[in-house]
C-alpha atoms as a PDB file:
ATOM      1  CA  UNK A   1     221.955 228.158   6.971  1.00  0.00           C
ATOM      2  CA  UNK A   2     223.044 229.910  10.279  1.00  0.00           C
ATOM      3  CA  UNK A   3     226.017 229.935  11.527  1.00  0.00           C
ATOM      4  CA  UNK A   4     226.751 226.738  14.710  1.00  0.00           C
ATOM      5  CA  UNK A   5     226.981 228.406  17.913  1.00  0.00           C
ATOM      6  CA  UNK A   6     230.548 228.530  19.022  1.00  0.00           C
ATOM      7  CA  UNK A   7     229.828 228.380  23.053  1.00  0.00           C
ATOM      8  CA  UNK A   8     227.668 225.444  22.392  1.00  0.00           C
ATOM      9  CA  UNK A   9     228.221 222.566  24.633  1.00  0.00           C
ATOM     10  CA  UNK A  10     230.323 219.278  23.644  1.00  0.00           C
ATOM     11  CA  UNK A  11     226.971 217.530  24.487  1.00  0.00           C
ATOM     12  CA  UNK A  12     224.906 219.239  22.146  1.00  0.00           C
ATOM     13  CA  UNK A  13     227.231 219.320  19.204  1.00  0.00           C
ATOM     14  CA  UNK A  14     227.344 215.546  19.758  1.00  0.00           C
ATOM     15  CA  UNK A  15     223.582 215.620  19.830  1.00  0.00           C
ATOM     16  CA  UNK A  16     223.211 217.205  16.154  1.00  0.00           C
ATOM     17  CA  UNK A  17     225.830 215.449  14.949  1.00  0.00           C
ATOM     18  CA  UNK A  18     224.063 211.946  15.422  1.00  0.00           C
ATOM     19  CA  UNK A  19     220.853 213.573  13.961  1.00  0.00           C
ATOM     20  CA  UNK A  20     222.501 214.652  11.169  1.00  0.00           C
ATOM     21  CA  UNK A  21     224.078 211.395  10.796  1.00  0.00           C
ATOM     22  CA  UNK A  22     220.931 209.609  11.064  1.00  0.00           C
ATOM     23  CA  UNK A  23     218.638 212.109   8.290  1.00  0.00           C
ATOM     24  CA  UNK A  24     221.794 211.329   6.180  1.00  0.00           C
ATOM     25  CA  UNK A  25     221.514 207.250   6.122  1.00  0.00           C
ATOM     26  CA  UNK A  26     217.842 208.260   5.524  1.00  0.00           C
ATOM     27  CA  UNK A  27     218.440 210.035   2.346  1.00  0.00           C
ATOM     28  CA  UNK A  28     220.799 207.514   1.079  1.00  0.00           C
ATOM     29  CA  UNK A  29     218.675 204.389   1.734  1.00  0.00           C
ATOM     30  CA  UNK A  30     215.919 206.493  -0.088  1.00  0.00           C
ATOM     31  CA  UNK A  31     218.211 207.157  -2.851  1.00  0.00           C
ATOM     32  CA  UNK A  32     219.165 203.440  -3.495  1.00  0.00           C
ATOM     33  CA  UNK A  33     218.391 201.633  -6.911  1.00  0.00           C
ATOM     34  CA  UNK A  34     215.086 199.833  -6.898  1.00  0.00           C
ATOM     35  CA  UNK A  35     214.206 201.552  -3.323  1.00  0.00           C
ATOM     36  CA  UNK A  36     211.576 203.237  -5.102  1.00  0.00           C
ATOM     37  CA  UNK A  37     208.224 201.335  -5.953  1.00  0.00           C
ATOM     38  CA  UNK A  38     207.733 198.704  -9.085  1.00  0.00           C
ATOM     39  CA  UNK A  39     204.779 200.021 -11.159  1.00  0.00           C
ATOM     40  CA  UNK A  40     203.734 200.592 -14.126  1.00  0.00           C
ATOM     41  CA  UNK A  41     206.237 202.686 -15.436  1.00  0.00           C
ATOM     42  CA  UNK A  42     208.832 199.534 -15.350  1.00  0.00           C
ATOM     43  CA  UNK A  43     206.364 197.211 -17.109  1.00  0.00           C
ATOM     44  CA  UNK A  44     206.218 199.583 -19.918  1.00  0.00           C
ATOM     45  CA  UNK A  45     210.153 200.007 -20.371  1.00  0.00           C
ATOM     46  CA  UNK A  46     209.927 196.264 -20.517  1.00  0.00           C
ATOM     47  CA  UNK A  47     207.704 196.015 -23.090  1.00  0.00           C
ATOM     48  CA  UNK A  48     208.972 198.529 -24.904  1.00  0.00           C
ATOM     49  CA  UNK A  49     212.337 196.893 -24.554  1.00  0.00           C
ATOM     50  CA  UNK A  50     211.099 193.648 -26.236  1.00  0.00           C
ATOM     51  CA  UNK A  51     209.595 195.599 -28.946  1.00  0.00           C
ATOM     52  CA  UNK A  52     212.851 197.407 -30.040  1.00  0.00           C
ATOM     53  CA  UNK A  53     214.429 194.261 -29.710  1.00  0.00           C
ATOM     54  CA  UNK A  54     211.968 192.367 -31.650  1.00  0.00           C
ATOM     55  CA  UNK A  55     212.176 195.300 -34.406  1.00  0.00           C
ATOM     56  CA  UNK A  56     215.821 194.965 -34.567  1.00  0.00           C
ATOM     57  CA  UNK A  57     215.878 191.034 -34.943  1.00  0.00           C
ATOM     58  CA  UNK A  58     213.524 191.077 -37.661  1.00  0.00           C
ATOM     59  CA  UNK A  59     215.497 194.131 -39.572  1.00  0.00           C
ATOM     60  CA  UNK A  60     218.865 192.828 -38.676  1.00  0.00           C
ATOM     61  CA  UNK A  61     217.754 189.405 -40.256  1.00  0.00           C
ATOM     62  CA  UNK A  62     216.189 191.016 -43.348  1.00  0.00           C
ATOM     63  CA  UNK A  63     219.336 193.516 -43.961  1.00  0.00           C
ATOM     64  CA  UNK A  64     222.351 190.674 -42.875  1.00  0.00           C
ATOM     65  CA  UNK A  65     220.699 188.318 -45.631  1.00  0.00           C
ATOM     66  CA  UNK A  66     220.370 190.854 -48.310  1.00  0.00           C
ATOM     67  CA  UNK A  67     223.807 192.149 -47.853  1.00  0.00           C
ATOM     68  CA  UNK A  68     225.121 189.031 -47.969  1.00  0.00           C
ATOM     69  CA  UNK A  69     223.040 187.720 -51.100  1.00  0.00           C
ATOM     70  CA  UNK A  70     224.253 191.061 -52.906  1.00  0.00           C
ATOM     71  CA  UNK A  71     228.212 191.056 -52.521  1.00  0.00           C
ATOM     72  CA  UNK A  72     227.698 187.300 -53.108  1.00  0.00           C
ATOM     73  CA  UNK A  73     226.284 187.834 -56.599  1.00  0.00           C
ATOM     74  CA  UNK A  74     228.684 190.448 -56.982  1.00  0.00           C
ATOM     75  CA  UNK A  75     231.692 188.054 -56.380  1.00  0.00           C
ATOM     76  CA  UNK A  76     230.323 185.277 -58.175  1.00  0.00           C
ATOM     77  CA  UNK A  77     228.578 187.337 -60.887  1.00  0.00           C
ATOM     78  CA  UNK A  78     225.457 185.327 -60.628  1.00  0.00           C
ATOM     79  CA  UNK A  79     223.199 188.559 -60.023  1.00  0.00           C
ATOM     80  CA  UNK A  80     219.822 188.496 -58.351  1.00  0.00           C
ATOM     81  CA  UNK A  81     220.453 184.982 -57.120  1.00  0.00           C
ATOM     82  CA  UNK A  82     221.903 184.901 -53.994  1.00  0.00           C
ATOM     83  CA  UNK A  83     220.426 188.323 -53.246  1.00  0.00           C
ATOM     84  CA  UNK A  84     217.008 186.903 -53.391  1.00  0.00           C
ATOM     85  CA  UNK A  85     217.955 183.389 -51.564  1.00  0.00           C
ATOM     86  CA  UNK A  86     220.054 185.254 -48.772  1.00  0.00           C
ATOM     87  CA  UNK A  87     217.233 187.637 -48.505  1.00  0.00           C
ATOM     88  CA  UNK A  88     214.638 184.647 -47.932  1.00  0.00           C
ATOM     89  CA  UNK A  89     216.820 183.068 -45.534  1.00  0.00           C
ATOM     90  CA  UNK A  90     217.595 186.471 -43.597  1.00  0.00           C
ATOM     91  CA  UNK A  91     214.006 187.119 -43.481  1.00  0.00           C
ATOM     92  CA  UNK A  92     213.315 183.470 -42.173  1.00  0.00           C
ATOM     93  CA  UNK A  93     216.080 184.303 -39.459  1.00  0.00           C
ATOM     94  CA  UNK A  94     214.317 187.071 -38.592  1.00  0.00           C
ATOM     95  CA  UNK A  95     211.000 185.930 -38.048  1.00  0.00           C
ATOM     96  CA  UNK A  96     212.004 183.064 -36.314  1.00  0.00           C
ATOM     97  CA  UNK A  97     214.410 185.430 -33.893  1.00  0.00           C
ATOM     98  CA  UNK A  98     210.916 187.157 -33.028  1.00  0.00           C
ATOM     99  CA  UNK A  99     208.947 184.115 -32.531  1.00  0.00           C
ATOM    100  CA  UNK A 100     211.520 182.899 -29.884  1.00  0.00           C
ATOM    101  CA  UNK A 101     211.547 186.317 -28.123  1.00  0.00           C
ATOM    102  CA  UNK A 102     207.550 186.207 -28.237  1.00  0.00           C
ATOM    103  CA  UNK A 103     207.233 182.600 -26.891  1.00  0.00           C
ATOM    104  CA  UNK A 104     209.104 183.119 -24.122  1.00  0.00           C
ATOM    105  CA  UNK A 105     207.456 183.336 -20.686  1.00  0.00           C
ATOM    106  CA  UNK A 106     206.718 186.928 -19.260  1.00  0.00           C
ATOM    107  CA  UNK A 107     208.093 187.529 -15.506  1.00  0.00           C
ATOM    108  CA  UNK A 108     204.308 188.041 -14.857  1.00  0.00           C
ATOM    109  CA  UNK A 109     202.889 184.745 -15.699  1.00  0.00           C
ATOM    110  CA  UNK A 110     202.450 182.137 -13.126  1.00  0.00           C
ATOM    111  CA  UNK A 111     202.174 178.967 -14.784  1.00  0.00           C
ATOM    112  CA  UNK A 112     204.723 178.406 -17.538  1.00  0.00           C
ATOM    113  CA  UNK A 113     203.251 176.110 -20.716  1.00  0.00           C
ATOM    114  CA  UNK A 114     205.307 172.268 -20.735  1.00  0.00           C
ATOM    115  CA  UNK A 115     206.120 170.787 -23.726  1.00  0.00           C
ATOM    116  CA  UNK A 116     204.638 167.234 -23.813  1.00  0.00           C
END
């Protein structure tokens, strides 16, 4: 960058200062969360955000149940018992945490199903 003249006139300081002030509000409005275009690329976190989530419902489900079921039978000595009825119900928990997330209505859709 060179160097501001130092017999420049009050005026024309004033003058680059405002136009420096003015590219600056520029660059930070252009710099602003969600300033920058909605496309695809935001649909796909989305759905990839479900996904993940959906995965981690159904495995959270499956693993809380079986970890449950097996220090149960270990505590009550009634071995694979509980670890096969917790694991049942964890995996029921599971699937029915994805259904939920699956059946509800996308931001995208414009008419949402009523329940009669």
């Amino acid at each position: 960058m060179s160097e501001p003249d130092p017999n420049a006139s009050d005026s024309e300081l004033r003058a680059r200062l405002g136009s420096l002030r003015s590219a600056l509000r520029q660059a930070e409005a252009n710099e602003k969360p969600g300033a920058g275009p909605v496309g695809e690329d935001k649909a796909l976190a989305g759905a990839m955000s479900s996904g993940f989530r959906a995965a981690t419902d159904l495995a959270g489900g499956v693993i809380a149940g079986a970890l449950i079921g097996y220090f149960g039978d270990r505590w009550l000595g009634t071995s694979p018992f509980l670890l096969i009825a917790f694991l049942v119900i964890g995996t029921i928990a599971g699937f029915r945490s994805v259904y939920r997330l699956g059946s509800r209505p996308t931001s995208g859709s414009d008419k949402v199903p009523k329940d009669h």
